[in-house]
N, C-alpha and C. Protein backbone atom coordinates (compact mmCIF):
# COMPACT_ATOMS: atom_id res chain seq x y z
N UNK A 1 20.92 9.61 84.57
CA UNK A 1 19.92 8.58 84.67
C UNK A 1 18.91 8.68 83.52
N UNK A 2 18.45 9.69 83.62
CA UNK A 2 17.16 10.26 82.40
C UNK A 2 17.87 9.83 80.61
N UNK A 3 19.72 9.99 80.61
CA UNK A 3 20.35 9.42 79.37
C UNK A 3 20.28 8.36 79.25
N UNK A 4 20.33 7.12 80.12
CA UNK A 4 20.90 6.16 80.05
C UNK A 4 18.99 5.54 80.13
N UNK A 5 17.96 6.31 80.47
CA UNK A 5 16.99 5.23 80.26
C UNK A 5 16.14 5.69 78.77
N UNK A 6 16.43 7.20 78.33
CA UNK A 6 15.84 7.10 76.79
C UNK A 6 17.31 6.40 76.23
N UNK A 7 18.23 5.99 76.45
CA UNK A 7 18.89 5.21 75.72
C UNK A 7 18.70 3.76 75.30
N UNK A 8 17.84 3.30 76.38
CA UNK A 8 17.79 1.83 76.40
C UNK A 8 16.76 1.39 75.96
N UNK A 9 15.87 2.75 76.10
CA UNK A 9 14.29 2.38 75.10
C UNK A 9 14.28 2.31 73.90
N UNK A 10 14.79 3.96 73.58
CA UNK A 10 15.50 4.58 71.96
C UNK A 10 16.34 3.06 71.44
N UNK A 11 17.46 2.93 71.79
CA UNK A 11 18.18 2.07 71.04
C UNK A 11 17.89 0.28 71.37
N UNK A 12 17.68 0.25 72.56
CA UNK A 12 17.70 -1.16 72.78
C UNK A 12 16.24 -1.58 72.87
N UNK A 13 15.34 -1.16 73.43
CA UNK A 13 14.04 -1.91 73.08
C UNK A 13 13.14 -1.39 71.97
N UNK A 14 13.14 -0.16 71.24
CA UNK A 14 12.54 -0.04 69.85
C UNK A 14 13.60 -0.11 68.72
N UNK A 15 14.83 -0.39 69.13
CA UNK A 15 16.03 -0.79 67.51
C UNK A 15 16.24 0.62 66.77
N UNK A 16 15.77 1.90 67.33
CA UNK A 16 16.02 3.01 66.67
C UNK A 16 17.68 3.37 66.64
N UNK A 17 17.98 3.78 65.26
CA UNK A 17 19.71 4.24 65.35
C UNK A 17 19.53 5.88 65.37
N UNK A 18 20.62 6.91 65.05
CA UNK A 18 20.84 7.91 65.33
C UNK A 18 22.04 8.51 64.39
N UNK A 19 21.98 8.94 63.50
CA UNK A 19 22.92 10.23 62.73
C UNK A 19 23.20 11.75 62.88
N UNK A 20 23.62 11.59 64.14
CA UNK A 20 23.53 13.18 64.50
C UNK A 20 25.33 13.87 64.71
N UNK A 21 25.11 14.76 63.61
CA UNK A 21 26.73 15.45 63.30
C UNK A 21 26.58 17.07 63.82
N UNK A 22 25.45 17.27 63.87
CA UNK A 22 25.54 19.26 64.52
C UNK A 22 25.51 19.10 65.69
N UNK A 23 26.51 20.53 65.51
CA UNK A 23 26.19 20.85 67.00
C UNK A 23 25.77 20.87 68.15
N UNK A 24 25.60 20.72 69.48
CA UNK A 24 24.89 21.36 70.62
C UNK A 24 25.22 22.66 70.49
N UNK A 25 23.99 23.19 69.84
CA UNK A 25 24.62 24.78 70.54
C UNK A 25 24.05 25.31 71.61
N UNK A 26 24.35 25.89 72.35
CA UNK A 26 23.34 26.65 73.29
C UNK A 26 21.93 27.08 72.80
N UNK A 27 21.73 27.26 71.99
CA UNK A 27 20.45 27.58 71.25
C UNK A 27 20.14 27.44 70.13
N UNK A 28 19.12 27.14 70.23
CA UNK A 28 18.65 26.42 68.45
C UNK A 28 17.01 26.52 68.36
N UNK A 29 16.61 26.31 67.18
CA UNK A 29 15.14 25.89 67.07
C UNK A 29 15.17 24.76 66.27
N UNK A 30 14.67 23.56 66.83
CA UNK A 30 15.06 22.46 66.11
C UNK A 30 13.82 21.86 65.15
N UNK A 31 13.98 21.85 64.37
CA UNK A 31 13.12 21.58 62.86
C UNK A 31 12.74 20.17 62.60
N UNK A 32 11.83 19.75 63.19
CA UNK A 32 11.65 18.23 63.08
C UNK A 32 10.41 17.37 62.54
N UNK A 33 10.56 17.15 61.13
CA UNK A 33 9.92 16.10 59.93
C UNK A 33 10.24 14.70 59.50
N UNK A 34 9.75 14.29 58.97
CA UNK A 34 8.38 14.67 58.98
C UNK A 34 7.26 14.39 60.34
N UNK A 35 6.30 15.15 60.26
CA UNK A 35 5.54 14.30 61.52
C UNK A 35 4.20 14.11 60.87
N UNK A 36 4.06 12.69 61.11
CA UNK A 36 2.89 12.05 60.44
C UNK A 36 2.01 11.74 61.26
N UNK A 37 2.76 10.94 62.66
CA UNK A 37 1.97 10.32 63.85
C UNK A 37 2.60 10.92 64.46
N UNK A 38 1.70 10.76 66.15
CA UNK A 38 2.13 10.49 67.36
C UNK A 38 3.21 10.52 67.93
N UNK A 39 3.31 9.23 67.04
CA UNK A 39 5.05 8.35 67.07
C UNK A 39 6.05 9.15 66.86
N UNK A 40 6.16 10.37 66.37
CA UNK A 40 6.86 11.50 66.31
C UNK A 40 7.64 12.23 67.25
N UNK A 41 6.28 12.43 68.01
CA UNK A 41 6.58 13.26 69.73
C UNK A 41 7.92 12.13 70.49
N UNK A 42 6.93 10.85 70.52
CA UNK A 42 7.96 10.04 71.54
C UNK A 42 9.37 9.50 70.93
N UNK A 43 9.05 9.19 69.84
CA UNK A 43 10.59 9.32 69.26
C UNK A 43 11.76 10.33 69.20
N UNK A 44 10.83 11.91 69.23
CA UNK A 44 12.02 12.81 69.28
C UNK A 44 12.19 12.98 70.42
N UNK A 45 11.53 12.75 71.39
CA UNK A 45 12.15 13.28 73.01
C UNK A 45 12.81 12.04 73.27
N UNK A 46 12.72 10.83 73.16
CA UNK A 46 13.44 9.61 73.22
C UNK A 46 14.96 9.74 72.57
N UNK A 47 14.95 10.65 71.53
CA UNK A 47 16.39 10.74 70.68
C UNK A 47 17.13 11.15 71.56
N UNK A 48 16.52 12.62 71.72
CA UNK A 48 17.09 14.14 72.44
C UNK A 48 17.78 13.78 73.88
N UNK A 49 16.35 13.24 74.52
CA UNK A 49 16.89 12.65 75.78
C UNK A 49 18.64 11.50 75.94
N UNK A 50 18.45 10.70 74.84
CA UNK A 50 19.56 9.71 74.62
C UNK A 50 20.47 10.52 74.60
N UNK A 51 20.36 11.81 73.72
CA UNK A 51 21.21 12.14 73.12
C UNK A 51 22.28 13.10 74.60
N UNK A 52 21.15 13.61 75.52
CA UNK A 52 21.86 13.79 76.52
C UNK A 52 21.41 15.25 76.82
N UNK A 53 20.53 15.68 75.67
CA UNK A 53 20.18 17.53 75.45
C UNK A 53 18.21 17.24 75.64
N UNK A 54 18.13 18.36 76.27
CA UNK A 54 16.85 19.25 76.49
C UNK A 54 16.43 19.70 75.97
N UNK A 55 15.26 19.81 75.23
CA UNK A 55 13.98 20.85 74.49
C UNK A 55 12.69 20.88 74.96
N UNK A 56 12.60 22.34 74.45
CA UNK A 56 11.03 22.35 74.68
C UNK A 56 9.96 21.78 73.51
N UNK A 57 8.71 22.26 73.19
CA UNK A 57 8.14 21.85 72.34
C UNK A 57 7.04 22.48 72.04
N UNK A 58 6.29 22.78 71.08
CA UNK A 58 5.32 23.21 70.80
C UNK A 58 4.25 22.18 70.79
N UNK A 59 2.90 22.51 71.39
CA UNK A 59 1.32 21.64 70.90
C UNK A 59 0.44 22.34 71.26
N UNK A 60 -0.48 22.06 70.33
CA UNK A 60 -1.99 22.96 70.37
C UNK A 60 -2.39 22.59 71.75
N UNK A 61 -3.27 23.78 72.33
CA UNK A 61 -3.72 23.62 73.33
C UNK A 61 -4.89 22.37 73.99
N UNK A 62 -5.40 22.19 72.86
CA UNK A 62 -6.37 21.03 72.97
C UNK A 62 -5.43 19.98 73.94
N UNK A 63 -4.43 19.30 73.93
CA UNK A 63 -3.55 18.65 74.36
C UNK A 63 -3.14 18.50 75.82
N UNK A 64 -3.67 20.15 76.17
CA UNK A 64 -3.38 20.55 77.75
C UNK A 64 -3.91 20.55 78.33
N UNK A 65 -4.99 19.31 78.56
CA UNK A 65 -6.13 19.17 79.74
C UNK A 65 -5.45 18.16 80.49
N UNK A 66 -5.92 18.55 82.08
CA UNK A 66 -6.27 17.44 82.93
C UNK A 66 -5.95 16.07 83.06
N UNK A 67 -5.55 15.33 83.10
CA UNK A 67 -3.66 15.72 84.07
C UNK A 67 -2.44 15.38 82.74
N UNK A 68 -3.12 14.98 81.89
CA UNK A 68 -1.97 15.35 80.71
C UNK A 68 -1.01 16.33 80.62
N UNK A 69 -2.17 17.93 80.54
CA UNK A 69 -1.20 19.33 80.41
C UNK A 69 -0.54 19.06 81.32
N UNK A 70 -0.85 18.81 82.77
CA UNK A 70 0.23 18.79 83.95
C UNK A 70 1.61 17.97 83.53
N UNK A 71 1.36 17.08 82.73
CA UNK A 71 2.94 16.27 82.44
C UNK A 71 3.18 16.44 81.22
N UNK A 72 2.89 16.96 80.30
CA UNK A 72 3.37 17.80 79.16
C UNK A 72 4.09 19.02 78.96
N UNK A 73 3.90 19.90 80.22
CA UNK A 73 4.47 20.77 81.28
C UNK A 73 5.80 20.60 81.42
N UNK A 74 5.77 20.05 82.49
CA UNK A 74 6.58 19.33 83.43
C UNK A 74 7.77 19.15 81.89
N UNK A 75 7.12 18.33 80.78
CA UNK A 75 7.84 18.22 80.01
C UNK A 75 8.83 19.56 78.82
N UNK A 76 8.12 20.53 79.33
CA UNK A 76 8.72 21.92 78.67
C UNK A 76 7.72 21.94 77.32
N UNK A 77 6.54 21.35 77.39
CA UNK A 77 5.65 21.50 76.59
C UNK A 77 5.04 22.89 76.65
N UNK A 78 4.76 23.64 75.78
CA UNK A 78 4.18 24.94 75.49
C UNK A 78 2.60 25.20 74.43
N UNK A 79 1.97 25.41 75.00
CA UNK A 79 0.94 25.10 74.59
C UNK A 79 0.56 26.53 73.73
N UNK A 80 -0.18 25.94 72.41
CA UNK A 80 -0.31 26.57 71.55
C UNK A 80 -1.98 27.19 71.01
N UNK A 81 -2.21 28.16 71.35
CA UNK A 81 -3.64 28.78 70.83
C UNK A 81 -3.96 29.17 69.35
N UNK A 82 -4.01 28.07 68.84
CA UNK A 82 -3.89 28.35 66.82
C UNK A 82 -5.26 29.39 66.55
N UNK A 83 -6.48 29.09 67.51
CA UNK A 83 -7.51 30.26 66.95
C UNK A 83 -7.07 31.94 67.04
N UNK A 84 -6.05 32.01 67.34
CA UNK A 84 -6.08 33.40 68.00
C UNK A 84 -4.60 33.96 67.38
N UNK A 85 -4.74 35.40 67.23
CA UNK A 85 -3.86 35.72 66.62
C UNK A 85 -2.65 36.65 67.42
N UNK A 86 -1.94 35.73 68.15
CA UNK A 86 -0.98 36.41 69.57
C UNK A 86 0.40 36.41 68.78
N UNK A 87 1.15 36.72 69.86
CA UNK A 87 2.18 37.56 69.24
C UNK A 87 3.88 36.05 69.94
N UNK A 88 2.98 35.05 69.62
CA UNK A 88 3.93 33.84 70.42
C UNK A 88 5.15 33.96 69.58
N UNK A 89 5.56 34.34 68.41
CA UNK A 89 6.73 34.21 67.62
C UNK A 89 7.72 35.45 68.27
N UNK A 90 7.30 36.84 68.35
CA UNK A 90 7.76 37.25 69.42
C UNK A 90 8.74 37.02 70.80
N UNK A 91 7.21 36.53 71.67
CA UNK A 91 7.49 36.17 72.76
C UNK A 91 8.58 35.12 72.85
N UNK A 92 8.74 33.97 71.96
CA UNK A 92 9.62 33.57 71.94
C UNK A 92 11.08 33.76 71.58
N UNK A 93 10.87 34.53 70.97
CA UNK A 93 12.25 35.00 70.21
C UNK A 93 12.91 35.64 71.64
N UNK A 94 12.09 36.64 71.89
CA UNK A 94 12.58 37.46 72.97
C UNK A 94 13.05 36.10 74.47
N UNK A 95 12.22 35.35 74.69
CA UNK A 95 12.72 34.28 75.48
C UNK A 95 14.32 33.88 75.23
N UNK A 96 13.79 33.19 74.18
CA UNK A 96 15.60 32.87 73.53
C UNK A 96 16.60 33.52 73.60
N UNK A 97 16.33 34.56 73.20
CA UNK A 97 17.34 35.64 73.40
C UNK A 97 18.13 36.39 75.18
N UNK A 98 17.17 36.08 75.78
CA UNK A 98 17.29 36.15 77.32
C UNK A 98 17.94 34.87 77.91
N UNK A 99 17.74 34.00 77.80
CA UNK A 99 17.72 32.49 77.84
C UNK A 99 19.45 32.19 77.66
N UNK A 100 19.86 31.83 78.97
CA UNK A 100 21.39 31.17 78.88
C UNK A 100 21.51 30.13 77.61
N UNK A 101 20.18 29.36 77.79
CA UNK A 101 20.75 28.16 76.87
C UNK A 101 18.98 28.25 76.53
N UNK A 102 18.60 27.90 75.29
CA UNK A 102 17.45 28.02 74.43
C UNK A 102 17.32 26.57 73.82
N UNK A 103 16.36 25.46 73.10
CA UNK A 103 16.27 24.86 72.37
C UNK A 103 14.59 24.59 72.80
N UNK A 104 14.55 24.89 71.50
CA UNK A 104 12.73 24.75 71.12
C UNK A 104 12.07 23.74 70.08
N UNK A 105 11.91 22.36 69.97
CA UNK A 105 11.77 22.01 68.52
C UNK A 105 9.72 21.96 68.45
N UNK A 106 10.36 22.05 66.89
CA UNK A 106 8.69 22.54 66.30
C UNK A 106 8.47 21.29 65.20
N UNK A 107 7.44 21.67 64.44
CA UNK A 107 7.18 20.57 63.39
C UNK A 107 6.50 21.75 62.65
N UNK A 108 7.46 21.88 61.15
CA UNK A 108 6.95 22.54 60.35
C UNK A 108 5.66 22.70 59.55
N UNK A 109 5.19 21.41 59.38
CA UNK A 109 4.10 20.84 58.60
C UNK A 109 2.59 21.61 59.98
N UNK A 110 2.89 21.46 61.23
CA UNK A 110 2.22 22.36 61.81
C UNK A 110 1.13 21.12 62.55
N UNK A 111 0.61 19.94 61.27
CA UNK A 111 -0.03 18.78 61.59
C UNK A 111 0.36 17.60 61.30
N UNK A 112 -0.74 16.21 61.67
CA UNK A 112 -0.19 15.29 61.10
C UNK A 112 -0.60 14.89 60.13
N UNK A 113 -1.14 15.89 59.68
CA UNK A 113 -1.80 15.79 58.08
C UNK A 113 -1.21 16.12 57.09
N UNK A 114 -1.13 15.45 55.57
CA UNK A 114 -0.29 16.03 54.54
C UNK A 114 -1.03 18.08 54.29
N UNK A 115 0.10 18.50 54.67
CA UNK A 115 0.01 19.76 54.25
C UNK A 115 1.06 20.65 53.54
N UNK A 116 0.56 21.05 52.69
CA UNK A 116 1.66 21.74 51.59
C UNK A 116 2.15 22.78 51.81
N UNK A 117 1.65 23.84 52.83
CA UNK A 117 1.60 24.90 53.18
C UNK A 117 2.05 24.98 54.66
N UNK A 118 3.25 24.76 54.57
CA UNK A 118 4.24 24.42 55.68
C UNK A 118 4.46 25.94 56.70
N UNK A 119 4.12 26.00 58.10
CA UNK A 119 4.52 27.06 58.84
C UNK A 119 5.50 27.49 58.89
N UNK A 120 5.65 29.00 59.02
CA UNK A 120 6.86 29.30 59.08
C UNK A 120 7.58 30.15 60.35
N UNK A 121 6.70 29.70 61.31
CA UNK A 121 6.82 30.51 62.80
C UNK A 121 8.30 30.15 63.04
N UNK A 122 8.62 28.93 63.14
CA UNK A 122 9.59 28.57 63.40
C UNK A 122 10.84 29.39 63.11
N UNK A 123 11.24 29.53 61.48
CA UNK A 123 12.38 30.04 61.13
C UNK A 123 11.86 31.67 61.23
N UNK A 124 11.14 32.57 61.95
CA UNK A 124 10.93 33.68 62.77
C UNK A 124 11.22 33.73 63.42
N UNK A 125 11.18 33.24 64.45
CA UNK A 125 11.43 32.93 65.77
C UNK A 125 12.82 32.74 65.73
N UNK A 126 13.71 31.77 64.79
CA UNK A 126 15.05 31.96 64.76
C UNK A 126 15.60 32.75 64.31
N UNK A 127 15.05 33.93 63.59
CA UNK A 127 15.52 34.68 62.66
C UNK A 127 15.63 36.12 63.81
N UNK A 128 14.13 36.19 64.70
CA UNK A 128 14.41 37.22 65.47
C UNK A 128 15.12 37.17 66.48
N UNK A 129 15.34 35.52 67.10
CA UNK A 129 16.26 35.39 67.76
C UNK A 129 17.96 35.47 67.64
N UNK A 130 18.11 35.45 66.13
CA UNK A 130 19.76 35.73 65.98
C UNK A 130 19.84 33.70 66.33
N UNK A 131 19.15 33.16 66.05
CA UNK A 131 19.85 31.71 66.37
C UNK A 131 19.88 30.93 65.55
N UNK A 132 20.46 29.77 65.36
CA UNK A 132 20.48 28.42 64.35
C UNK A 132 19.18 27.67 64.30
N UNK A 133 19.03 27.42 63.45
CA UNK A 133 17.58 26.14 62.87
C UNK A 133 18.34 24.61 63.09
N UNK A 134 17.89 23.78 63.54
CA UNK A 134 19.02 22.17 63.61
C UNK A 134 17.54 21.55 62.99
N UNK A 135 17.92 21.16 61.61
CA UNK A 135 17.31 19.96 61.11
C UNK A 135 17.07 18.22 61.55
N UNK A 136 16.04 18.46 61.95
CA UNK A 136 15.98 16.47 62.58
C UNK A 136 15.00 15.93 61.92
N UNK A 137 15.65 14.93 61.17
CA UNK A 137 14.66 13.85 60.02
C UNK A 137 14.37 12.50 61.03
N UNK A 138 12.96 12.41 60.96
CA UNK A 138 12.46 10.82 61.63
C UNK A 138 12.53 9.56 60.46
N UNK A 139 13.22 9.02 60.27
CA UNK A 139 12.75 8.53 58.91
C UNK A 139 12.33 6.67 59.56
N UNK A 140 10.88 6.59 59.41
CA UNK A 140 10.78 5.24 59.89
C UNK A 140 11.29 4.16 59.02
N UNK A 141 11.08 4.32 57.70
CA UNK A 141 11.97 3.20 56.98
C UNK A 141 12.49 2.45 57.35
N UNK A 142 13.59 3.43 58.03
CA UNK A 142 15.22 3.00 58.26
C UNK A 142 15.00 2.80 59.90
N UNK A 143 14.62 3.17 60.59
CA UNK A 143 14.41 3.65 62.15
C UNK A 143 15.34 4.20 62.08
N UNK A 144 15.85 5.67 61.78
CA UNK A 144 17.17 6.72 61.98
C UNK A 144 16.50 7.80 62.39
N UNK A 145 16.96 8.39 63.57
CA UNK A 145 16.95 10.14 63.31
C UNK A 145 17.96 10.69 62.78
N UNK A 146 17.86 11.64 62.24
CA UNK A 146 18.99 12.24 61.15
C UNK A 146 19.17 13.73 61.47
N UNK A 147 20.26 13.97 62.06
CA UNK A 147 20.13 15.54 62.38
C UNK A 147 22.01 15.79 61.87
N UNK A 148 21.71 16.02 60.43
CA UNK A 148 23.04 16.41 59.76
C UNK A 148 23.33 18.23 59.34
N UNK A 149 22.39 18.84 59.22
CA UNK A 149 22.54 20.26 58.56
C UNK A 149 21.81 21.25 59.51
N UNK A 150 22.12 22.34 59.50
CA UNK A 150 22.43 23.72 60.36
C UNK A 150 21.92 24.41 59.58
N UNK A 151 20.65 25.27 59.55
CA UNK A 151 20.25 26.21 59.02
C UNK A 151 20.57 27.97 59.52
N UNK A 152 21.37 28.84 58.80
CA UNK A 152 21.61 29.93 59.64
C UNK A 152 20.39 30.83 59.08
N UNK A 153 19.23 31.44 59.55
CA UNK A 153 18.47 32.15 58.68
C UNK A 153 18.93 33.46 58.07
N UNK A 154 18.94 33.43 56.35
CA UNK A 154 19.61 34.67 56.24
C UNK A 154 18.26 35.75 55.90
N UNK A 155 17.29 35.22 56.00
CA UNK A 155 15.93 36.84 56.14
C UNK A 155 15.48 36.30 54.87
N UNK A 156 15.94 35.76 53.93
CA UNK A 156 15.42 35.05 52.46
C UNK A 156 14.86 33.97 53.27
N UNK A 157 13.69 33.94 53.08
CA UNK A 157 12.66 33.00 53.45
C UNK A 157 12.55 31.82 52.53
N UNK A 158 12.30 32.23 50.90
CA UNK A 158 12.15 31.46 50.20
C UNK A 158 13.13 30.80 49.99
N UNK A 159 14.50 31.01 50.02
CA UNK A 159 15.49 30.40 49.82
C UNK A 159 15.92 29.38 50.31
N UNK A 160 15.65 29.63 51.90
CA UNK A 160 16.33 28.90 53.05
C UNK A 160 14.86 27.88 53.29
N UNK A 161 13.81 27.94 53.21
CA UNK A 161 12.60 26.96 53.27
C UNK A 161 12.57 26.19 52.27
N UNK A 162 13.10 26.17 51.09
CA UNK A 162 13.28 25.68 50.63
C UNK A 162 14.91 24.63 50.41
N UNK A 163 15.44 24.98 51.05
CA UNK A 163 16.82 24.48 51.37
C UNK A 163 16.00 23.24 52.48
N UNK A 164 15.66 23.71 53.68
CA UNK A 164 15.25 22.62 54.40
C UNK A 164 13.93 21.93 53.84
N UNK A 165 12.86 21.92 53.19
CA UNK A 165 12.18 20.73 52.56
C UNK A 165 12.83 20.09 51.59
N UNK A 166 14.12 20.47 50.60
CA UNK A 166 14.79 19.66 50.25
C UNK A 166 15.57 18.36 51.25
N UNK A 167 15.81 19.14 52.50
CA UNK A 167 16.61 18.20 53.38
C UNK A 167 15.65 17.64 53.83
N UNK A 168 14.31 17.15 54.11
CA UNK A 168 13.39 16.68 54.20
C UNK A 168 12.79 15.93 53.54
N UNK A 169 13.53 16.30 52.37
CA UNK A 169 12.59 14.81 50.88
C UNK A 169 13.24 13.78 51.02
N UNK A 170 14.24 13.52 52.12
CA UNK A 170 14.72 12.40 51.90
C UNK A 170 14.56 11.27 53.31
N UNK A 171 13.16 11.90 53.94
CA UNK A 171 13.08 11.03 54.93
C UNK A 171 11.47 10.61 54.57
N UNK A 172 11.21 9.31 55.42
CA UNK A 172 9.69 8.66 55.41
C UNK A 172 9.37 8.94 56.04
N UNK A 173 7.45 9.21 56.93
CA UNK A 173 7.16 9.46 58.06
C UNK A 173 6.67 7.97 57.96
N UNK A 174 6.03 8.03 59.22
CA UNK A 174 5.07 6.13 59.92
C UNK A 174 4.19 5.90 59.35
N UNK A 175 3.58 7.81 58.00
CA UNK A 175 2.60 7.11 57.23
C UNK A 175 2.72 8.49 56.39
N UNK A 176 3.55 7.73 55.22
CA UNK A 176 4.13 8.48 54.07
C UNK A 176 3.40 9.52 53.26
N UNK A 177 1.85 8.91 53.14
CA UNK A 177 0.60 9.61 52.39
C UNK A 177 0.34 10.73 53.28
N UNK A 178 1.15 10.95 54.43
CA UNK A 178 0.25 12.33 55.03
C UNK A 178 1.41 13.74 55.08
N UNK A 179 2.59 13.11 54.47
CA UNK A 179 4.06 14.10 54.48
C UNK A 179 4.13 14.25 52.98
N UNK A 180 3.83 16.39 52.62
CA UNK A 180 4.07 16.82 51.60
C UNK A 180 5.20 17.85 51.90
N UNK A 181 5.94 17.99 50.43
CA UNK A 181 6.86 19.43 50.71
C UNK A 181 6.21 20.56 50.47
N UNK A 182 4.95 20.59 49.55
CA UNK A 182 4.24 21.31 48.95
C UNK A 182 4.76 22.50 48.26
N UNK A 183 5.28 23.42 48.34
CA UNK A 183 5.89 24.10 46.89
C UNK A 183 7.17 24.44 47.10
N UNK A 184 8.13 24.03 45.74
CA UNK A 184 9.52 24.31 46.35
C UNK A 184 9.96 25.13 45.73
């Protein structure tokens, strides 16, 4: 039921299409740019959902008040304490790793602001987990999500971050001036 109604929103009442060639794997951390707006969040759970697969998600805690957090929750939303310096890359890894089936997607850029200085919790978290990175491009242009390439982390940071903001220069966000790759 939950497929067939982000299907009809996703494809039939906002005209969004879909390029998706990887995997389901049991576990992943899914890598998803650019995010400029809003419009981000509901488009990728609108994909995911269509698509028939489950994730969780990362957002700052600000987000988790009253009765929002309660259905952001509900949504496998995980709320994020950016002032503080905890050990969540960890904790997650170790989750994942316990975890029959794992999928977490993040947004590298961290905001919806152009930032050059792209986080890198993410490919940690996959790296200590032993799991795959799944690249997902929003590109409004076109209305496509694009989830074509598989990142395996090989511990070269610079290498492989830079492999995925290349796979990233080739999508638009809903507002282009706020999505940088910042150093490649």
């Amino acid at each position: 039921m939950k497929k067939a109604i982000c299907s009809f929103i996703y494809y039939k009442l906002l005209g969004w299409k879909t390029v998706v060639t990887i995997p389901d794997y049991d576990k992943a951390i899914l890598c998803v740019a650019p995010h400029t707006s809003n419009w981000d969040f509901f488009i990728g759970k609108l994909v995911y959902g269509a698509l028939g697969r489950k994730s969780g998600f990362l957002m700052k805690k600000e987000w988790f008040f009253f009765p929002l957090g309660n259905i952001l929750r509900a949504m496998e939303g995980i709320p994020v304490n950016r002032t503080r310096n905890t050990s969540m890359i960890n904790q997650i890894a170790e989750t994942a790793k316990k975890s029959k089936t794992f999928h977490l997607a993040v947004t590298p850029e961290g905001t919806r602001s152009a930032n050059p200085k792209w986080k890198t919790g993410f490919y940690y978290m996959a790296l200590k987990a032993g799991i795959p990175i799944e690249l997902f491009g929003i590109d409004f242009a076109t209305k496509t999500v694009v989830g074509t390439k598989t990142i395996f982390p090989s511990g070269d940071i610079e290498k492989d971050m830079r492999e995925i903001k290349l796979y990233f220069s080739q999508f638009q966000g809903k507002f282009p001036q706020n999505f940088t790759l910042g150093e490649l």
